[in-house]
C-alpha atoms as a PDB file:
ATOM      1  CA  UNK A   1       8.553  14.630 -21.876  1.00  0.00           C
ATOM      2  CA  UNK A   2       8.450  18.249 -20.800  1.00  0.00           C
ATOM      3  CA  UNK A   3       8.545  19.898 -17.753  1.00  0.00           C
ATOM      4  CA  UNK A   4       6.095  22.563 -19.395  1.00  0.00           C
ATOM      5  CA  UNK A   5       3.486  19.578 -19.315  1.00  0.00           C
ATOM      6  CA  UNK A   6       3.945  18.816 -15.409  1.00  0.00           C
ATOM      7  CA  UNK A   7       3.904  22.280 -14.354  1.00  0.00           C
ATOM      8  CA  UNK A   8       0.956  22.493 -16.514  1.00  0.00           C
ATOM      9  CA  UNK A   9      -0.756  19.108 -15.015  1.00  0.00           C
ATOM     10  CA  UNK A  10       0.154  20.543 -11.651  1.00  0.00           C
ATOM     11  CA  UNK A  11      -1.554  24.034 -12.467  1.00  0.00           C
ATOM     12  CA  UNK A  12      -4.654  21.790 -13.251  1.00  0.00           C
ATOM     13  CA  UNK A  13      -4.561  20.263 -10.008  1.00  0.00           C
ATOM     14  CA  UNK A  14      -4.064  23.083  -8.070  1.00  0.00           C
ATOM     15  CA  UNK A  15      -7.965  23.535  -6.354  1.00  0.00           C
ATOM     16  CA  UNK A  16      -7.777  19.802  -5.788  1.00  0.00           C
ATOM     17  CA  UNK A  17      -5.037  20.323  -3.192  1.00  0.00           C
ATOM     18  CA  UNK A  18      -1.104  20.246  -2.821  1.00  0.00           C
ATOM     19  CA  UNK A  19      -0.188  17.953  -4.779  1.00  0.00           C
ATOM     20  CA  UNK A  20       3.488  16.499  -5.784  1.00  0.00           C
ATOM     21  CA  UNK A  21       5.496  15.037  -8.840  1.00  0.00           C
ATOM     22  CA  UNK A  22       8.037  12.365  -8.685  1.00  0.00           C
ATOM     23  CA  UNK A  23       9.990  10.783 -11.413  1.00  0.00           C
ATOM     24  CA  UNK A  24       9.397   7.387 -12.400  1.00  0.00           C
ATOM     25  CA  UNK A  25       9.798   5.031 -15.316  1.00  0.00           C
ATOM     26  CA  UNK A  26      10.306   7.041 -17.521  1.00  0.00           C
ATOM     27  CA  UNK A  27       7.255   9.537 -16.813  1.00  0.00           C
ATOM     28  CA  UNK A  28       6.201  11.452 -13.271  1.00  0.00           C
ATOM     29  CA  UNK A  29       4.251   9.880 -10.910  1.00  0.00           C
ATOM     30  CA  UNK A  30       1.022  12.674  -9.628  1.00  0.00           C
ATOM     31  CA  UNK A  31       0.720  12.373  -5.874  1.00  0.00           C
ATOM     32  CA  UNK A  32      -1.455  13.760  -3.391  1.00  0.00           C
ATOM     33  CA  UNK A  33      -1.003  12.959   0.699  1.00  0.00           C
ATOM     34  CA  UNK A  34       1.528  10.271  -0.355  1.00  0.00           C
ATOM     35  CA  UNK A  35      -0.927   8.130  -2.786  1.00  0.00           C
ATOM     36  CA  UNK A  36      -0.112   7.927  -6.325  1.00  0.00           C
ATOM     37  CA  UNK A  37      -3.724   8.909  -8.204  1.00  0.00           C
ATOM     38  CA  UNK A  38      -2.066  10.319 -11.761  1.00  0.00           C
ATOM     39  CA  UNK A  39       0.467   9.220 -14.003  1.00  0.00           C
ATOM     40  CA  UNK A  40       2.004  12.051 -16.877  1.00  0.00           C
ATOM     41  CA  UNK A  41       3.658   9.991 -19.478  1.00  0.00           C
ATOM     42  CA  UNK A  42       4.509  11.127 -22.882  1.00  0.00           C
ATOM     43  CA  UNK A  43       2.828  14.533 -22.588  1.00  0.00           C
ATOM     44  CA  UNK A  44      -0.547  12.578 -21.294  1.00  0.00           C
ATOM     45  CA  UNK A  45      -2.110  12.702 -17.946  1.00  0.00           C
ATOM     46  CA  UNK A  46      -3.767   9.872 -17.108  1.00  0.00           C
ATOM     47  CA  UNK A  47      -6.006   9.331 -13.711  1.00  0.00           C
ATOM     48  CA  UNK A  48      -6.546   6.361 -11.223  1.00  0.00           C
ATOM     49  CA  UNK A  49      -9.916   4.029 -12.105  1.00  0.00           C
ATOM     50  CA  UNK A  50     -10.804   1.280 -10.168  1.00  0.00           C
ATOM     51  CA  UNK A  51     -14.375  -1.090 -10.442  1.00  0.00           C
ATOM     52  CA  UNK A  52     -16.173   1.622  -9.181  1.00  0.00           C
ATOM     53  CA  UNK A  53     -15.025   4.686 -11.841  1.00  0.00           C
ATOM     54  CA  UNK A  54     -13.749   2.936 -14.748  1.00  0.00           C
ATOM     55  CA  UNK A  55     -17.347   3.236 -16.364  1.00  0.00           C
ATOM     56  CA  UNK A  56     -17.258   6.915 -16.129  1.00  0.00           C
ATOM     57  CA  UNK A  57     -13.702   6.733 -18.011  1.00  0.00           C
ATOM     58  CA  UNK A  58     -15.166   4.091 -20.334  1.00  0.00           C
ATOM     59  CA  UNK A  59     -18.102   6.680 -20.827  1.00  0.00           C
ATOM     60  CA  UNK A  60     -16.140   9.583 -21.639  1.00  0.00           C
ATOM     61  CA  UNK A  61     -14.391   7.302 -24.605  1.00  0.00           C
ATOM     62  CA  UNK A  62     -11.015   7.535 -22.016  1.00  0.00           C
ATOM     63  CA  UNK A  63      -8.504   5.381 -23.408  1.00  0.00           C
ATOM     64  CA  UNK A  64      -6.365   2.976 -20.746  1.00  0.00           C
ATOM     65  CA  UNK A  65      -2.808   3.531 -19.871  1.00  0.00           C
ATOM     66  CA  UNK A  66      -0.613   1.125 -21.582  1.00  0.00           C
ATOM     67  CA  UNK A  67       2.419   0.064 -22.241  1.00  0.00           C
ATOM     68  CA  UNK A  68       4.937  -2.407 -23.387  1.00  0.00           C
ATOM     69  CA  UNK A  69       6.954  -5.513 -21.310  1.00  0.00           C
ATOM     70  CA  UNK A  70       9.173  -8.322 -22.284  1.00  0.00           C
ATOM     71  CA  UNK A  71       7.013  -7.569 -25.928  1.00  0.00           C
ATOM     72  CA  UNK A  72       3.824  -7.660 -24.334  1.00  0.00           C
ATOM     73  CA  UNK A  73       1.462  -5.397 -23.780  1.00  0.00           C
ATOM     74  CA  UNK A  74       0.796  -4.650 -20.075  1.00  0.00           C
ATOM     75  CA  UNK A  75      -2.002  -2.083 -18.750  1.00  0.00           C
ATOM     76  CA  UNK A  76      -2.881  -0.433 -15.340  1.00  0.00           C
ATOM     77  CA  UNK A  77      -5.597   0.942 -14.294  1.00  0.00           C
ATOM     78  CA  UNK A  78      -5.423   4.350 -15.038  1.00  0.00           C
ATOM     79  CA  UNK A  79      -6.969   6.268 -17.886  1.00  0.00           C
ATOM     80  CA  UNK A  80      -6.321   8.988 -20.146  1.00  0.00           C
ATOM     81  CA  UNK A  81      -7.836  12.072 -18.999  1.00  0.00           C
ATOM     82  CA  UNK A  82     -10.643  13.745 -20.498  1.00  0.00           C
ATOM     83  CA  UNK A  83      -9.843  16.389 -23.035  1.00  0.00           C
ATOM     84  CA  UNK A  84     -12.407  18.820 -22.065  1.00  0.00           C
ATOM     85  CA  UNK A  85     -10.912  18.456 -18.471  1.00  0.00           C
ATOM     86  CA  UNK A  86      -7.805  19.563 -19.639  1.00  0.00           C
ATOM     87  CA  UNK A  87      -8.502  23.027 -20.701  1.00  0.00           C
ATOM     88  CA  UNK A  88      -9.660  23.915 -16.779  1.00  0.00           C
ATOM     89  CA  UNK A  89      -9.078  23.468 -13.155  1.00  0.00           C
ATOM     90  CA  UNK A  90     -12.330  23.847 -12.887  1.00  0.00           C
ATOM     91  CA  UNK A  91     -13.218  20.998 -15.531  1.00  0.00           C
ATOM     92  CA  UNK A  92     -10.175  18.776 -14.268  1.00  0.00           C
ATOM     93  CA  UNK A  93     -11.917  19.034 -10.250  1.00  0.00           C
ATOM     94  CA  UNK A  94     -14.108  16.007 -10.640  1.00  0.00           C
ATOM     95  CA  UNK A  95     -12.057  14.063 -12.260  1.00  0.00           C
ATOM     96  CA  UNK A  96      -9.360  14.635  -9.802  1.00  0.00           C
ATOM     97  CA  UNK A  97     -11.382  13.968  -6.923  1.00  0.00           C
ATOM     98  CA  UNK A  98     -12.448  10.530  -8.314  1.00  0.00           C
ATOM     99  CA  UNK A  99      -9.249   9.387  -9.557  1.00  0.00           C
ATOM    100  CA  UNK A 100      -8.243  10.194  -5.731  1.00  0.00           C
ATOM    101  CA  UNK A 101     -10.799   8.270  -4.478  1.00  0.00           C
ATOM    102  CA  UNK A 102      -9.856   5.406  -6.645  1.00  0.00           C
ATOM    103  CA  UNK A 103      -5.912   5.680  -5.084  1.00  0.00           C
ATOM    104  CA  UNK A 104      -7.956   5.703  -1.452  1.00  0.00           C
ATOM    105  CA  UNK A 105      -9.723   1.978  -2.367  1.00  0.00           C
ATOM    106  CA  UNK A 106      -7.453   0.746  -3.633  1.00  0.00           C
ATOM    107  CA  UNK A 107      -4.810   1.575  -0.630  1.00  0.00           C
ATOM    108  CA  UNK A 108      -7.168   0.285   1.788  1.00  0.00           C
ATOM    109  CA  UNK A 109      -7.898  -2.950  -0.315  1.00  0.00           C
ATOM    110  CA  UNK A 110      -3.960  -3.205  -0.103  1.00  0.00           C
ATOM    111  CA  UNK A 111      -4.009  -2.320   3.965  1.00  0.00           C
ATOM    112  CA  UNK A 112      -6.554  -4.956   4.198  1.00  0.00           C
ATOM    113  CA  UNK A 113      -4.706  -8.209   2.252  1.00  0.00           C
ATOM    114  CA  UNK A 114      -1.734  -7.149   4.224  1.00  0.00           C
ATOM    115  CA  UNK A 115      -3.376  -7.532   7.751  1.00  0.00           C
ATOM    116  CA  UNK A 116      -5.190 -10.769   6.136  1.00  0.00           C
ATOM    117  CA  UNK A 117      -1.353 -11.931   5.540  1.00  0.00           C
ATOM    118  CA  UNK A 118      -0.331 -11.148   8.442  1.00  0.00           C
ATOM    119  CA  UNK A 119      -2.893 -12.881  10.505  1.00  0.00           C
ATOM    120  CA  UNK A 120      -2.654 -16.300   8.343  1.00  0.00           C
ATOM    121  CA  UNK A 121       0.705 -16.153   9.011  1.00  0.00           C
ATOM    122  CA  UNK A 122       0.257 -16.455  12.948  1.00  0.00           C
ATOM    123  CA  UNK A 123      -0.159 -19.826  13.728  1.00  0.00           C
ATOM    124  CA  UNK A 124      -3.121 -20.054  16.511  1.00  0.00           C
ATOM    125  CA  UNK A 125      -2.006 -21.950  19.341  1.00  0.00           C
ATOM    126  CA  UNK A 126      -2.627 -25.858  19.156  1.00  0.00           C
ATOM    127  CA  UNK A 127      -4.524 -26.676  22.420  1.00  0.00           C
ATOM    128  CA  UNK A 128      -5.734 -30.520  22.065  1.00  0.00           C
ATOM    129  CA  UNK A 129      -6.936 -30.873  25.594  1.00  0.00           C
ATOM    130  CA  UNK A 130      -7.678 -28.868  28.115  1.00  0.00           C
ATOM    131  CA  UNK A 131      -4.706 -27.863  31.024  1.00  0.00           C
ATOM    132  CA  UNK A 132      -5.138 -29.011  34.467  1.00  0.00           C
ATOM    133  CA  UNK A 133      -2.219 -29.187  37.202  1.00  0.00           C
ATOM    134  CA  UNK A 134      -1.925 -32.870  36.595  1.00  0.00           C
ATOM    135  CA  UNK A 135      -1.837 -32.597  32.660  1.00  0.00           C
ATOM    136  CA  UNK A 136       0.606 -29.778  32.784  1.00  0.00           C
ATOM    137  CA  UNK A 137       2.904 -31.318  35.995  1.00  0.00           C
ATOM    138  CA  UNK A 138       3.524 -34.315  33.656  1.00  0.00           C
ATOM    139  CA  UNK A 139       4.456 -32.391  30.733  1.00  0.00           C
ATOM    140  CA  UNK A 140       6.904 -30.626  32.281  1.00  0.00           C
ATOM    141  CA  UNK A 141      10.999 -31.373  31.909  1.00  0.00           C
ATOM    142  CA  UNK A 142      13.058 -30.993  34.233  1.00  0.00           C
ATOM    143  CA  UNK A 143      16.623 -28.924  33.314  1.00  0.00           C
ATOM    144  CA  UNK A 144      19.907 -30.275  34.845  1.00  0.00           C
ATOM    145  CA  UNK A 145      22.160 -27.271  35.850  1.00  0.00           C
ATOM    146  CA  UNK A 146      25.506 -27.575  34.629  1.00  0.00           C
ATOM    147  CA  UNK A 147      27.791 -27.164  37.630  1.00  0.00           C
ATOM    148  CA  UNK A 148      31.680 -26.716  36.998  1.00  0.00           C
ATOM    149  CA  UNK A 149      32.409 -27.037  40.704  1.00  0.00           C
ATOM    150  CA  UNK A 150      30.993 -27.800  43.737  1.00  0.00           C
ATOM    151  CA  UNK A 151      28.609 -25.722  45.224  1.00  0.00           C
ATOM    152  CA  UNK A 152      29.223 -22.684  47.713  1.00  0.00           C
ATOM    153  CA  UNK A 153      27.470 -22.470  50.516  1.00  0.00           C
ATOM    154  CA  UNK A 154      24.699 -19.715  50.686  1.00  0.00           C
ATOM    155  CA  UNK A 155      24.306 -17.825  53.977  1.00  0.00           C
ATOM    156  CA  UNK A 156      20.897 -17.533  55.391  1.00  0.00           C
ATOM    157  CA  UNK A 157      19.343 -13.868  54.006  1.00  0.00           C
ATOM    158  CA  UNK A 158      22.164 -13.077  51.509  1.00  0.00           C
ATOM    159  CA  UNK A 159      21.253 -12.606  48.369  1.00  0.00           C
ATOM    160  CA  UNK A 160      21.967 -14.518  45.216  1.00  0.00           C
ATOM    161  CA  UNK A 161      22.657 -13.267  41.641  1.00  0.00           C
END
């Protein structure tokens, strides 16, 4: 892959905002307020889709990001981007700004199964009948001290540690 092609790719970007490249599997990850919404791979650029912009990749005859596991074929979703949206800044805008949006649902889909985790994972507190003074007095254990001596005398007002 060449760095020609990034700086490029990051040329295209550069109306959308301040964006960054990192390395990554082989290709650079395209990042913009710390969420992934490109991929460069192989001299390709390839943008975020979710449910709710995959048709307008499917529509513009976008082909899915692919590649190959274990010797399967895996996917994500992210698409190729549009060739005329390549030649521009101007023409690469829209797309950007989707494929952004696209990083943005699907972060707060991720926020929002995390929290769900987290909350099944709090057991509620087991109440089976109601607490009243005589419920809760009989409940109660009592603690033995363990005493290695016997016990000083306390003075009356001194105070005890």
């Amino acid at each position: 892959m060449s760095d020609d092609f990034v700086d490029y790719v990051m040329e295209l970007f550069g109306p959308f905002g301040t964006v960054g490249v990192r390395r990554m599997f082989g290709g650079h990850g395209v990042y913009l307020d710390g969420l992934m919404f490109a991929i460069v791979s192989e001299d390709t650029l390839y943008l975020k889709a979710d449910e709710m912009n995959r048709i307008e990749f499917q529509q513009a005859g976008c082909e899915v990001f692919g590649y190959t596991r274990k010797g399967k074929r895996a996917t994500l979703n992210f698409f190729r981007a549009p060739e005329d949206a390549m030649e521009s800044p101007e023409l690469m805008l829209p797309w950007a700004r989707t494929a952004y949006a696209a990083a943005l649902r699907t972060n707060a889909k991720k926020q929002a199964a995390g929290q769900a985790k987290a909350a099944r994972n709090v057991a509620p507190r087991k109440q089976t009948e109601p607490r009243t003074e005589a419920t809760s007095v009989k409940k109660r254990k009592t603690v033995k001290k363990k005493t290695t001596g016997p016990a000083k005398p306390r003075r009356r007002g001194a105070r005890v540690r």
